[in-house]
Each structure stands twice: as structure tokens, then as C-alpha cells.
PDB file of N, CA and C in Angstrom:
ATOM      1  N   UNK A   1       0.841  -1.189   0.000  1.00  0.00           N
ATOM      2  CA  UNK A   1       0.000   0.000   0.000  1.00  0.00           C
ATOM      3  C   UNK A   1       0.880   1.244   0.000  1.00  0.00           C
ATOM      4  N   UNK A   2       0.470   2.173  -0.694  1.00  0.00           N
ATOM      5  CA  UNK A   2       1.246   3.537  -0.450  1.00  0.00           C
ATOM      6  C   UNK A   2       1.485   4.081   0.439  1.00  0.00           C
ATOM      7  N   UNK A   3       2.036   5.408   0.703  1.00  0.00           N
ATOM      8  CA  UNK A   3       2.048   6.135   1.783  1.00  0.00           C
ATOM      9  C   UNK A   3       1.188   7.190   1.518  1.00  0.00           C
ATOM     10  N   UNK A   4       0.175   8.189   2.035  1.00  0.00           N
ATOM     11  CA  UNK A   4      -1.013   9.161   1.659  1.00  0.00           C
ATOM     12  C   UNK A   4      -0.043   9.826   1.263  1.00  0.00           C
ATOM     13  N   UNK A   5       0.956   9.990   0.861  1.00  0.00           N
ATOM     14  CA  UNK A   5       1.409  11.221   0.710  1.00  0.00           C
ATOM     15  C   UNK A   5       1.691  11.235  -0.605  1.00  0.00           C
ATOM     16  N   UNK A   6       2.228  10.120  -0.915  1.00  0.00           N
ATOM     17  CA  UNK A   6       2.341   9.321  -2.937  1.00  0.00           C
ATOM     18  C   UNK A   6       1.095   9.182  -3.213  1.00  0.00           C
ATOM     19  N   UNK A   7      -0.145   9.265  -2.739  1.00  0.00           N
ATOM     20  CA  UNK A   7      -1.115   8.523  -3.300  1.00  0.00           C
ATOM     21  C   UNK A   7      -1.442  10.219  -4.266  1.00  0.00           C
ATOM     22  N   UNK A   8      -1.860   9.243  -5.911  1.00  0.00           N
ATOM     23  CA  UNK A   8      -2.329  10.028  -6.868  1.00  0.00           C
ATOM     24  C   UNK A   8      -4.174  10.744  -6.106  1.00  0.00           C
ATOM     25  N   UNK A   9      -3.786  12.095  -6.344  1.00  0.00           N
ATOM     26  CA  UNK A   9      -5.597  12.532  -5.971  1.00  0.00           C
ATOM     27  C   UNK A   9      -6.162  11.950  -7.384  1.00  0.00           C
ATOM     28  N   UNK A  10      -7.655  11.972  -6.971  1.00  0.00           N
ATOM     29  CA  UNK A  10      -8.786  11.599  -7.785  1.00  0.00           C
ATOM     30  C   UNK A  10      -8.911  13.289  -8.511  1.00  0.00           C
ATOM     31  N   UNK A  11      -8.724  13.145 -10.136  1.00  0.00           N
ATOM     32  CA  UNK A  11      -9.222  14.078 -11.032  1.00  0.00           C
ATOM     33  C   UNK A  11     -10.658  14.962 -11.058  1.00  0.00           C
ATOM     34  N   UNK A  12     -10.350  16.325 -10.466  1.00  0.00           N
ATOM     35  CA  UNK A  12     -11.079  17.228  -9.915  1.00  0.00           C
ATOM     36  C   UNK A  12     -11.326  18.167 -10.947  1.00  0.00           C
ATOM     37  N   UNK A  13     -10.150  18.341 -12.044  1.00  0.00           N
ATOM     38  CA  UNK A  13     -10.501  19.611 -12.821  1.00  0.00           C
ATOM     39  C   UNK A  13     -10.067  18.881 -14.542  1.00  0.00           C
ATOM     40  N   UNK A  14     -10.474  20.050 -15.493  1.00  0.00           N
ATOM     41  CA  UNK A  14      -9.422  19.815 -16.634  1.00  0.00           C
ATOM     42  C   UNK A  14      -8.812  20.482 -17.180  1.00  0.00           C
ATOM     43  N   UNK A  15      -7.708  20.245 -17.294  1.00  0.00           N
ATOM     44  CA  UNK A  15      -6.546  20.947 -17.682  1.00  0.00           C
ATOM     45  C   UNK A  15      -6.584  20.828 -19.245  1.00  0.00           C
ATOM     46  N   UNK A  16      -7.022  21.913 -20.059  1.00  0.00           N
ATOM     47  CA  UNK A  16      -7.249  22.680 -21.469  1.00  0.00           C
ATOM     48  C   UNK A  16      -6.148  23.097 -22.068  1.00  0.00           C
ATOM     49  N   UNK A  17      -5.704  22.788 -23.206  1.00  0.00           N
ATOM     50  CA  UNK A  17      -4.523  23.310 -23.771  1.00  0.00           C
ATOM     51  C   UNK A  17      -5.151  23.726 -25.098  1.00  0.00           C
ATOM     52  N   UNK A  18      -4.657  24.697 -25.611  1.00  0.00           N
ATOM     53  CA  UNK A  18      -5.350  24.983 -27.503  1.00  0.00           C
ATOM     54  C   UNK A  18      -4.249  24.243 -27.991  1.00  0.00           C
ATOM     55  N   UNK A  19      -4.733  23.674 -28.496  1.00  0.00           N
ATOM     56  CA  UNK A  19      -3.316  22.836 -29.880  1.00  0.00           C
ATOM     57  C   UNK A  19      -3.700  23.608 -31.299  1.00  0.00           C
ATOM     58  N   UNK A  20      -4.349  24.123 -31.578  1.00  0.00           N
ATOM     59  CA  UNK A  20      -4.627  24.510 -32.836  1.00  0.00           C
ATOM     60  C   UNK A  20      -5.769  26.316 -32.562  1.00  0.00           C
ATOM     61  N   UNK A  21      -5.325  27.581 -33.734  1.00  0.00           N
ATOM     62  CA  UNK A  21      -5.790  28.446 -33.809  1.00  0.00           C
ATOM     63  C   UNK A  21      -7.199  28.421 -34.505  1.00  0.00           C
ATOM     64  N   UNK A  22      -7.706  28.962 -33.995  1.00  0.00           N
ATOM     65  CA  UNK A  22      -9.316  29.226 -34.913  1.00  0.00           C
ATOM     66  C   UNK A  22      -9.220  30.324 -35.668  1.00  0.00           C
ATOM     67  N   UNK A  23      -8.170  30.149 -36.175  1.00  0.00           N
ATOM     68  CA  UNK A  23      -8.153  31.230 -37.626  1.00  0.00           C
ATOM     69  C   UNK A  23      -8.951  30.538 -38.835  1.00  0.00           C
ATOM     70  N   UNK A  24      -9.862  31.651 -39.293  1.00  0.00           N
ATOM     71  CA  UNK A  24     -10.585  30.777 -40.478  1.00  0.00           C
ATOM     72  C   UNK A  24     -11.558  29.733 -39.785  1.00  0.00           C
ATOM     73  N   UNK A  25     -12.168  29.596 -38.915  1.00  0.00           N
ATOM     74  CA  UNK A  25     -13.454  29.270 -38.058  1.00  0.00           C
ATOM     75  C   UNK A  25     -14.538  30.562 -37.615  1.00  0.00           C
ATOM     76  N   UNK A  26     -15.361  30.018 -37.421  1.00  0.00           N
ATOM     77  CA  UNK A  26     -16.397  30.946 -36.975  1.00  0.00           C
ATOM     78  C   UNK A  26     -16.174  31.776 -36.169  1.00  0.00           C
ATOM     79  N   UNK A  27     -16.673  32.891 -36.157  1.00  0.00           N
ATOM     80  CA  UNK A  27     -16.323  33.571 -34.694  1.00  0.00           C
ATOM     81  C   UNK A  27     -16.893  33.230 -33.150  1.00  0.00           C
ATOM     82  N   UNK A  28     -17.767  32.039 -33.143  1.00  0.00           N
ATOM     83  CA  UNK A  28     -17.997  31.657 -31.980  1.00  0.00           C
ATOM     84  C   UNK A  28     -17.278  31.141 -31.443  1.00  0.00           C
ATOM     85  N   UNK A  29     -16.411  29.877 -32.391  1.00  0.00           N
ATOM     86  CA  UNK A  29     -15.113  28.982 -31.768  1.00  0.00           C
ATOM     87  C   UNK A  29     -14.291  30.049 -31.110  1.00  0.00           C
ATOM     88  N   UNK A  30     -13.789  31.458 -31.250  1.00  0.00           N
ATOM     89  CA  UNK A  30     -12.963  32.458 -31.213  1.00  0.00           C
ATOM     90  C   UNK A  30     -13.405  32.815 -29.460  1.00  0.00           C
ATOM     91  N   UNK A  31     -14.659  33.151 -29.876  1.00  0.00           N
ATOM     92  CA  UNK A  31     -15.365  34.028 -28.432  1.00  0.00           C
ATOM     93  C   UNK A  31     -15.442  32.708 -27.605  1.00  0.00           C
ATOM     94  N   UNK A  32     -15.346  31.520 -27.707  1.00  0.00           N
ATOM     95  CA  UNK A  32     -16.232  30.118 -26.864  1.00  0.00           C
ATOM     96  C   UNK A  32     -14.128  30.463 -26.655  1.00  0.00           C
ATOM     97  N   UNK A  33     -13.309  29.791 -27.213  1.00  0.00           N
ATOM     98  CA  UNK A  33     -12.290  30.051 -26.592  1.00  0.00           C
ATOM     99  C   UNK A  33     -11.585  31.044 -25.405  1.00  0.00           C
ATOM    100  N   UNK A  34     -11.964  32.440 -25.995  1.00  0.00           N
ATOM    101  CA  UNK A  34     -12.014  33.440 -24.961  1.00  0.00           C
ATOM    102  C   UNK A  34     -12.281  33.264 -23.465  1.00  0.00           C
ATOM    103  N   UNK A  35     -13.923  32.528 -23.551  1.00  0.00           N
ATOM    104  CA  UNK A  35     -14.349  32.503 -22.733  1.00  0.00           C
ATOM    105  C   UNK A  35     -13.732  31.263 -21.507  1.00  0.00           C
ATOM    106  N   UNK A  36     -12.981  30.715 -22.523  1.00  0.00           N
ATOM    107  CA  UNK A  36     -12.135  29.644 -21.195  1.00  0.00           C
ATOM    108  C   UNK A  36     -11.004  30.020 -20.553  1.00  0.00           C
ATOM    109  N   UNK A  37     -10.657  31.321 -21.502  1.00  0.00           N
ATOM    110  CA  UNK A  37      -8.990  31.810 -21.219  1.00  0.00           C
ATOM    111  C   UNK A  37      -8.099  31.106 -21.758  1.00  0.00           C
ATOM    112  N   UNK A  38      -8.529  30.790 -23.122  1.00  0.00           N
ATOM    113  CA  UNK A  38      -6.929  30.243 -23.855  1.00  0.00           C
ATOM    114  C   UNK A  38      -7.045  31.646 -25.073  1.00  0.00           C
ATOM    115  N   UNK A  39      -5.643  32.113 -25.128  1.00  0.00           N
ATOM    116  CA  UNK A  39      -5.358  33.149 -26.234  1.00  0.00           C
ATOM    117  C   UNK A  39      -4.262  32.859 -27.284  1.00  0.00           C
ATOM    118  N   UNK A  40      -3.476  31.964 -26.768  1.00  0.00           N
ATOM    119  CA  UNK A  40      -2.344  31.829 -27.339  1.00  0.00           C
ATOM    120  C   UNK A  40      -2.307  29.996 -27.032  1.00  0.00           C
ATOM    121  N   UNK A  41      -1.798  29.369 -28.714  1.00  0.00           N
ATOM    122  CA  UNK A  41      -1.660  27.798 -28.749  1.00  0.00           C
ATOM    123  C   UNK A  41      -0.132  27.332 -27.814  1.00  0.00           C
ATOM    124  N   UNK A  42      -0.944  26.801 -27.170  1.00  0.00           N
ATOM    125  CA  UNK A  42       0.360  26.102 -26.470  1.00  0.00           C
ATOM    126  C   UNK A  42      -0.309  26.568 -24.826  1.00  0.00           C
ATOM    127  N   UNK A  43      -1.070  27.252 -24.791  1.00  0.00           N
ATOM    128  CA  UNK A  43      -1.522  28.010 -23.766  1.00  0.00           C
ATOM    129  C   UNK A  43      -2.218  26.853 -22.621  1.00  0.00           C
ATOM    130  N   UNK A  44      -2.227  26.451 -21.644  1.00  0.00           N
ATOM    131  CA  UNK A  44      -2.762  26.330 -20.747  1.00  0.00           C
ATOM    132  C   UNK A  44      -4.058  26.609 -19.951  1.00  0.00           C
ATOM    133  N   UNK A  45      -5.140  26.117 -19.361  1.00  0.00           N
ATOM    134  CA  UNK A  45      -6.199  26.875 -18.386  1.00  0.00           C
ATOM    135  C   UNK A  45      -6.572  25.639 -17.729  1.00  0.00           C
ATOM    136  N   UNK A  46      -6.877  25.596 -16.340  1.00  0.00           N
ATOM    137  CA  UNK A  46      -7.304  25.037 -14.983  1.00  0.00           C
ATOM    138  C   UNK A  46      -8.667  25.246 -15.184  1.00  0.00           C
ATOM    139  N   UNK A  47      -9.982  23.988 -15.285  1.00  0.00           N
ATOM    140  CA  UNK A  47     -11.460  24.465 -14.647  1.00  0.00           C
ATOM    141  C   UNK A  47     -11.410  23.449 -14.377  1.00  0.00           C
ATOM    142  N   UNK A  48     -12.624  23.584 -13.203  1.00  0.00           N
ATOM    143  CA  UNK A  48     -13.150  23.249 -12.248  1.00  0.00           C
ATOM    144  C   UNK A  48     -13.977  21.907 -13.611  1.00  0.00           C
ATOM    145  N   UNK A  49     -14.532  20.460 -12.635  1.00  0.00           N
ATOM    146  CA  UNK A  49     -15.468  19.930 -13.388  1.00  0.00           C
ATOM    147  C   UNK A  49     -16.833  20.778 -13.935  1.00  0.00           C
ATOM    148  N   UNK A  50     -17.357  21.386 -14.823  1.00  0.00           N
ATOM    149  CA  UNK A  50     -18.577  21.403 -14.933  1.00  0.00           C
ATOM    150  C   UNK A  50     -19.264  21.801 -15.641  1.00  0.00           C
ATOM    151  N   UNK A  51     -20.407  21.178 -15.429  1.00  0.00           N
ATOM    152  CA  UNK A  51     -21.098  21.114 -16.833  1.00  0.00           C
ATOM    153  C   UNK A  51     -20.991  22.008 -18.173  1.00  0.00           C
ATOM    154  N   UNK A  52     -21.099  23.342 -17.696  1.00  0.00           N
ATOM    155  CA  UNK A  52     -20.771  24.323 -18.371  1.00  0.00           C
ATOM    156  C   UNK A  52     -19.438  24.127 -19.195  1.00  0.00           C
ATOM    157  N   UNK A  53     -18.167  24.283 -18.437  1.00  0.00           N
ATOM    158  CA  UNK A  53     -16.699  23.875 -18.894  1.00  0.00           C
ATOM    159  C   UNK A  53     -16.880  22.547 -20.088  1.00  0.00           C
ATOM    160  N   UNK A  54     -17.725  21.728 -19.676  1.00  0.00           N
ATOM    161  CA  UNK A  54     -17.882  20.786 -20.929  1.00  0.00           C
ATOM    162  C   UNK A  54     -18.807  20.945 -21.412  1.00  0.00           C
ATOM    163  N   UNK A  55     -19.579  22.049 -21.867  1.00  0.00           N
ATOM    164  CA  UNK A  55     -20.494  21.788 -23.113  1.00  0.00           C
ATOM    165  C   UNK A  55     -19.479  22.946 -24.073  1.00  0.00           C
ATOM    166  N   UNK A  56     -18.744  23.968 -23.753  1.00  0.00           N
ATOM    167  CA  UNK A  56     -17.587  24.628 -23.899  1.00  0.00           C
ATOM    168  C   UNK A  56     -16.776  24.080 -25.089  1.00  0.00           C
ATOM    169  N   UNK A  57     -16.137  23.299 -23.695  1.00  0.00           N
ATOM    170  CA  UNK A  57     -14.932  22.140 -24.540  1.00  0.00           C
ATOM    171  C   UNK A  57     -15.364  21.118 -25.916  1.00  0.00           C
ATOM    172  N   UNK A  58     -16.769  20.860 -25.923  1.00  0.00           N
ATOM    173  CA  UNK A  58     -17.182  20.344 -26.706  1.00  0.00           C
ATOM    174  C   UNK A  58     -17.563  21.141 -28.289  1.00  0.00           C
ATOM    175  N   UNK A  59     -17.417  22.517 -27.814  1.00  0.00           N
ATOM    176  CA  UNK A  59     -18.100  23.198 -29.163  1.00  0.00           C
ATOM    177  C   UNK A  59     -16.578  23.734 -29.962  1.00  0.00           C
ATOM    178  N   UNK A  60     -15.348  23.256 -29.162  1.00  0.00           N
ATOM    179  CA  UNK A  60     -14.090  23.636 -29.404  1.00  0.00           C
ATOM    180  C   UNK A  60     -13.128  22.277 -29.768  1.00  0.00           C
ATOM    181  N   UNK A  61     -13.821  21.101 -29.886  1.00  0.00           N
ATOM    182  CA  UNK A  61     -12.810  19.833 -29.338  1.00  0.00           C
ATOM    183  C   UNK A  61     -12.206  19.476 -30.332  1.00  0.00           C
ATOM    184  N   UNK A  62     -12.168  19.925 -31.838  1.00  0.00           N
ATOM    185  CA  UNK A  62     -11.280  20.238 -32.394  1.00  0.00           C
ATOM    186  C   UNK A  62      -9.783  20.786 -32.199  1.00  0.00           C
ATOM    187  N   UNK A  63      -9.650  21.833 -31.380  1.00  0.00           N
ATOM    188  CA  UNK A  63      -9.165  22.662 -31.143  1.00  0.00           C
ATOM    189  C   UNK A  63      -8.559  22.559 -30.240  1.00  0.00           C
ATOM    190  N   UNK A  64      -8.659  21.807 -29.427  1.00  0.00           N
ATOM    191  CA  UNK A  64      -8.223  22.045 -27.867  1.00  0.00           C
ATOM    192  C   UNK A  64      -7.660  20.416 -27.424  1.00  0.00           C
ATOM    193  N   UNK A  65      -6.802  20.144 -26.507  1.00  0.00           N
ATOM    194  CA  UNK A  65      -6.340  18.997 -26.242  1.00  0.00           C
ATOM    195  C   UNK A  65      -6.739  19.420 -24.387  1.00  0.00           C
ATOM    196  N   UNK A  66      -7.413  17.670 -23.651  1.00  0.00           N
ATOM    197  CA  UNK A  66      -8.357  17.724 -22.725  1.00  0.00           C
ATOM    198  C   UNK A  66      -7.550  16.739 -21.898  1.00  0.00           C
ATOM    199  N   UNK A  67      -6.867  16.994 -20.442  1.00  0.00           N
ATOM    200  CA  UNK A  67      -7.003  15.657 -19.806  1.00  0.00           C
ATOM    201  C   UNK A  67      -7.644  16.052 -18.227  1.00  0.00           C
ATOM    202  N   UNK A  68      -7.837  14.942 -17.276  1.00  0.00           N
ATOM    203  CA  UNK A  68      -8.209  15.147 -16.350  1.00  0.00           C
ATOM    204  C   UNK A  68      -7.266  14.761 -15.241  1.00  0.00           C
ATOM    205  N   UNK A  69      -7.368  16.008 -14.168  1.00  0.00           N
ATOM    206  CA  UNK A  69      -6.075  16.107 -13.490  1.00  0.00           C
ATOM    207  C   UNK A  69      -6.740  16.311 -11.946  1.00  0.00           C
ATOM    208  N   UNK A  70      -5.785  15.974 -10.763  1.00  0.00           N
ATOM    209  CA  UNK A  70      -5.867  16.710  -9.745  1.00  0.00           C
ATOM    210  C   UNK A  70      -5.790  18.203  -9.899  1.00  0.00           C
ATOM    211  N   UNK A  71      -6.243  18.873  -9.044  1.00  0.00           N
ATOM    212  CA  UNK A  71      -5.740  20.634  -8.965  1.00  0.00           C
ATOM    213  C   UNK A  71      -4.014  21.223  -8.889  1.00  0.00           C
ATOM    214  N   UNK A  72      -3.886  20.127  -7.684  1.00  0.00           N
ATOM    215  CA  UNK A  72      -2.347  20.176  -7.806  1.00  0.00           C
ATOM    216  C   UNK A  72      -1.496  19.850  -9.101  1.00  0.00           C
ATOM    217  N   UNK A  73      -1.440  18.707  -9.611  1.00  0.00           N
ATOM    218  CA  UNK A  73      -0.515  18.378 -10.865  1.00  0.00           C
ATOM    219  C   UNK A  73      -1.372  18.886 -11.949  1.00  0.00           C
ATOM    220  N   UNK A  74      -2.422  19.960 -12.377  1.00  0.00           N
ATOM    221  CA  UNK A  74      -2.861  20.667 -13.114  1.00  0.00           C
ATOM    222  C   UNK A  74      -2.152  22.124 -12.874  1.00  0.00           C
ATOM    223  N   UNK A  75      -1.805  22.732 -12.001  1.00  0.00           N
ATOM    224  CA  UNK A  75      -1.050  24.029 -11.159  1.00  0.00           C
ATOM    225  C   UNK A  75       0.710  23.560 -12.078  1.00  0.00           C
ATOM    226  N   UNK A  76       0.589  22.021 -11.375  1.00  0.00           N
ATOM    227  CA  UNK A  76       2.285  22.537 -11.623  1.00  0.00           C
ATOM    228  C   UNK A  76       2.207  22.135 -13.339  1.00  0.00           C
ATOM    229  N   UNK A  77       1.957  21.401 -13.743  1.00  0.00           N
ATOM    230  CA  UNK A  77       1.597  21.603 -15.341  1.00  0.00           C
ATOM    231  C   UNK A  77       1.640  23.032 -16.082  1.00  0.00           C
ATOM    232  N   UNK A  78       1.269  23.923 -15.296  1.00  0.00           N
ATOM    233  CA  UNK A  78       0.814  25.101 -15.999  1.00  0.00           C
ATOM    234  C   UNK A  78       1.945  25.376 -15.732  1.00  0.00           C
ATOM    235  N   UNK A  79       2.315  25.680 -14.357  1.00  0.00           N
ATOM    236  CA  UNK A  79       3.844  25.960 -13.956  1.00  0.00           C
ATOM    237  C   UNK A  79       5.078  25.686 -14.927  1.00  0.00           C
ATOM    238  N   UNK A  80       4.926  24.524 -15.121  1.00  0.00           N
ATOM    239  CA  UNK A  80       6.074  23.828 -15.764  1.00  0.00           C
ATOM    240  C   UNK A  80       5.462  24.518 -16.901  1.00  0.00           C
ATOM    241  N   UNK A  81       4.813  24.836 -17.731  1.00  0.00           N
ATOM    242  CA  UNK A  81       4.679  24.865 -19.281  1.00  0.00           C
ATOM    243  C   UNK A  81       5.151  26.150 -19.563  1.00  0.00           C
ATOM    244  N   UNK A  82       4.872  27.381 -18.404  1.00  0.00           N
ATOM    245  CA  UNK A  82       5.082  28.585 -18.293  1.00  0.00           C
ATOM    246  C   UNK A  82       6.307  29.289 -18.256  1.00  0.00           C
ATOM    247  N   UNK A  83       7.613  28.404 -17.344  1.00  0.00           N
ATOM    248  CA  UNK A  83       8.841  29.017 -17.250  1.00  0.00           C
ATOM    249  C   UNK A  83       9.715  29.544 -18.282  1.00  0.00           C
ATOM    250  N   UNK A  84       9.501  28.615 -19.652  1.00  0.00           N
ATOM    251  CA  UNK A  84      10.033  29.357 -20.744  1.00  0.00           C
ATOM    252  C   UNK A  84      11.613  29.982 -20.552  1.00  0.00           C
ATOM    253  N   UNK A  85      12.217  30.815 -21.343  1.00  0.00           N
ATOM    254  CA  UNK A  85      13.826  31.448 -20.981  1.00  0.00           C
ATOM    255  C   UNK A  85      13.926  32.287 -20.087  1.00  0.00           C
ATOM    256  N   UNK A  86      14.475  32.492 -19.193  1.00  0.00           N
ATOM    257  CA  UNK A  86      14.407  33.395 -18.152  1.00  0.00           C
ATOM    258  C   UNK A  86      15.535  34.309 -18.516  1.00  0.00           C
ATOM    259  N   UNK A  87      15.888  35.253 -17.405  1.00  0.00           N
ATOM    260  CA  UNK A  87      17.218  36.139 -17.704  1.00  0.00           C
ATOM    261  C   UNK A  87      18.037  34.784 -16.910  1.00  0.00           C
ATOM    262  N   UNK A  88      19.411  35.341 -17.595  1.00  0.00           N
ATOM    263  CA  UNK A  88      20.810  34.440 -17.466  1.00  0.00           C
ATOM    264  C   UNK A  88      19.950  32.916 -17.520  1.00  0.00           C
ATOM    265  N   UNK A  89      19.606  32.852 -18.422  1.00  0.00           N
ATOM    266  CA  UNK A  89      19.350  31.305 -19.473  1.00  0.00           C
ATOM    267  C   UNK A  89      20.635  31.283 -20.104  1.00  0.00           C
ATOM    268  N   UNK A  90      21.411  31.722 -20.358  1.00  0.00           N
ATOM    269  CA  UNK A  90      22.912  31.166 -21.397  1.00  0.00           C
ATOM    270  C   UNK A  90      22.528  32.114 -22.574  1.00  0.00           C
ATOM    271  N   UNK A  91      21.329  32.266 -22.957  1.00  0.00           N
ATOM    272  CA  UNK A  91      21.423  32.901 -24.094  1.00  0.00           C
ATOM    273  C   UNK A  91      21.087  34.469 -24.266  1.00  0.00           C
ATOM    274  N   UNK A  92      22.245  34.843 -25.322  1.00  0.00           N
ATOM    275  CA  UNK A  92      22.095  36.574 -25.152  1.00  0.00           C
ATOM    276  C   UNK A  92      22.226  36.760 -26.801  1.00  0.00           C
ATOM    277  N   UNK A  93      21.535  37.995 -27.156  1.00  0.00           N
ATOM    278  CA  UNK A  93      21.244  38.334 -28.361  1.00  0.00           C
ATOM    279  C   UNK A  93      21.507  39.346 -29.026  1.00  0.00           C
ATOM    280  N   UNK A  94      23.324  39.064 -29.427  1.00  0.00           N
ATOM    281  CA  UNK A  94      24.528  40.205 -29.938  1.00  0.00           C
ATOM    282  C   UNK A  94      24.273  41.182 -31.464  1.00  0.00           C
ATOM    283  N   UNK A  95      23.169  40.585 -32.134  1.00  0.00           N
ATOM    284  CA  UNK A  95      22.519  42.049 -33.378  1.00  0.00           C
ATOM    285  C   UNK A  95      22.464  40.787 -34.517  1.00  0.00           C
ATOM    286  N   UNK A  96      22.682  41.044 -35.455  1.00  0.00           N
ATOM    287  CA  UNK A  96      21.775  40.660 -36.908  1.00  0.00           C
ATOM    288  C   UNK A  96      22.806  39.227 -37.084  1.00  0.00           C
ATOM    289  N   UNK A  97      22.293  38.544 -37.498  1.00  0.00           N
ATOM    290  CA  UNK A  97      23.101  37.375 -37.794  1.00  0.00           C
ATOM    291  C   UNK A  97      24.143  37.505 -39.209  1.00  0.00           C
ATOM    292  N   UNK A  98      23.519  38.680 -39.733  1.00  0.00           N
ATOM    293  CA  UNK A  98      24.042  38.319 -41.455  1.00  0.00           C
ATOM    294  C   UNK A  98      24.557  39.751 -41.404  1.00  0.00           C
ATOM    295  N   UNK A  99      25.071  40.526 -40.461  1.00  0.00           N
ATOM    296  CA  UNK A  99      25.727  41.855 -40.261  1.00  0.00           C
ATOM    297  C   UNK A  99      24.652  42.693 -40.890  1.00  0.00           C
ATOM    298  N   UNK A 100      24.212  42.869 -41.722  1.00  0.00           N
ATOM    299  CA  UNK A 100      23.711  44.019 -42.483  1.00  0.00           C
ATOM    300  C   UNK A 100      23.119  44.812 -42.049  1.00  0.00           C
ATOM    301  N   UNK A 101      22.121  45.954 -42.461  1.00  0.00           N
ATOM    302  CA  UNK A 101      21.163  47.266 -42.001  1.00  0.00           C
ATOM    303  C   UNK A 101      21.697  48.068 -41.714  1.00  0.00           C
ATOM    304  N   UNK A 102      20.837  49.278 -41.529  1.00  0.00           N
ATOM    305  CA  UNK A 102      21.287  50.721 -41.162  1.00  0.00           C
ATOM    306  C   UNK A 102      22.645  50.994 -40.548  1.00  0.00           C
ATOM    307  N   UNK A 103      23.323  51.501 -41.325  1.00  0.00           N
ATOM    308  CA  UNK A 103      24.746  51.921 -39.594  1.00  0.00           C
ATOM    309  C   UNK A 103      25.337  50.754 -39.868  1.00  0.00           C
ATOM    310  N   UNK A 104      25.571  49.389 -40.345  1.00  0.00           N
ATOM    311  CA  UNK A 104      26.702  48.864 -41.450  1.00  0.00           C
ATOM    312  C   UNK A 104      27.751  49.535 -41.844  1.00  0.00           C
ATOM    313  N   UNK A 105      29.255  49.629 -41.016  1.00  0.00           N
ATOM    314  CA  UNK A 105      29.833  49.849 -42.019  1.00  0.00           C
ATOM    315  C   UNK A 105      30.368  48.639 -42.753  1.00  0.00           C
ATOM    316  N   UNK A 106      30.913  48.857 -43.817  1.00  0.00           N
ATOM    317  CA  UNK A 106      31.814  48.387 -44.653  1.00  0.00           C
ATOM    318  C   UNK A 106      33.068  47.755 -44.453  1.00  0.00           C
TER     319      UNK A 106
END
């Protein structure tokens, strides 16, 4: 038997990702997205089970990739998806790759 402390919680919410833009779809898919808080693909959102949230997800399920999560490992999901490059990541960004533009000299 586990210890309560490893034990997986029972799936409380769903964790919504857009995999795909509704460019060139209706404008409801657009506003029904809005309304969950995804703006950007790759984007993330936390709801609660309910009914509402899935008749939603359903008018979008094209669009959207669905699993069901605790609250907690739905949080750090978002967490983790969010950190992206920070300052002093290693990478710094010294001007044009191919020298050229304005103020070029020769």
C-alpha cells in the first residue's frame, strides 16, 4: 500500500490546452475560446469539473487537447509549461546574424 502522501488525488478539474488556432473558423469557436482563457496555442487553463466547462470544450474539441487532473498536478503543469527562458538562461542576443542594415559599415 502507499504512503497518503504518494497517493495520486482523484481528477477534480481539466486541464485545457489549444493545440490549434481558430483562424478561419467561426467567430464563436474564437469568443467560446475566450471565454475559457486560452489566447495563445500552447496556452494552458485550470477548470473546475462542470457542466458548463464541458459543453464549452465540446463546441471547441477540435481545437483544444483535454485531460483530467488533480488541482495540484494541473497548477504545476501550468507551472512547468510557463517558465520558458528566463534572464541568465545562457542565451544573449549580440545584433543581426548576417551583419547588415542601417549603420553597417563596410
Amino acid at each position: 500500500m502507499l504512503p497518503s502522501s504518494s497517493r495520486l488525488s482523484a481528477p477534480t478539474h481539466h486541464l485545457i490546452t489549444l493545440l490549434r488556432a481558430p483562424i478561419g473558423l467561426p467567430p464563436v469557436a474564437s469568443r467560446t475560446l475566450e471565454s475559457l482563457g486560452l489566447y495563445r496555442r500552447h496556452q494552458s487553463v485550470l477548470h473546475r469539473f462542470d457542466p458548463t466547462v464541458a459543453g464549452k470544450i465540446l463546441r471547441v474539441k477540435e481545437l483544444v487537447g483535454v485531460r483530467n487532473v488533480s488541482e495540484e498536478e494541473g497548477n504545476r503543469a501550468i507551472w512547468m509549461s510557463t517558465r520558458g527562458r528566463k534572464e541568465g538562461s545562457g542565451v544573449e542576443v549580440s545584433g543581426r546574424a548576417y551583419g547588415g542594415g542601417k549603420g553597417a559599415e563596410a
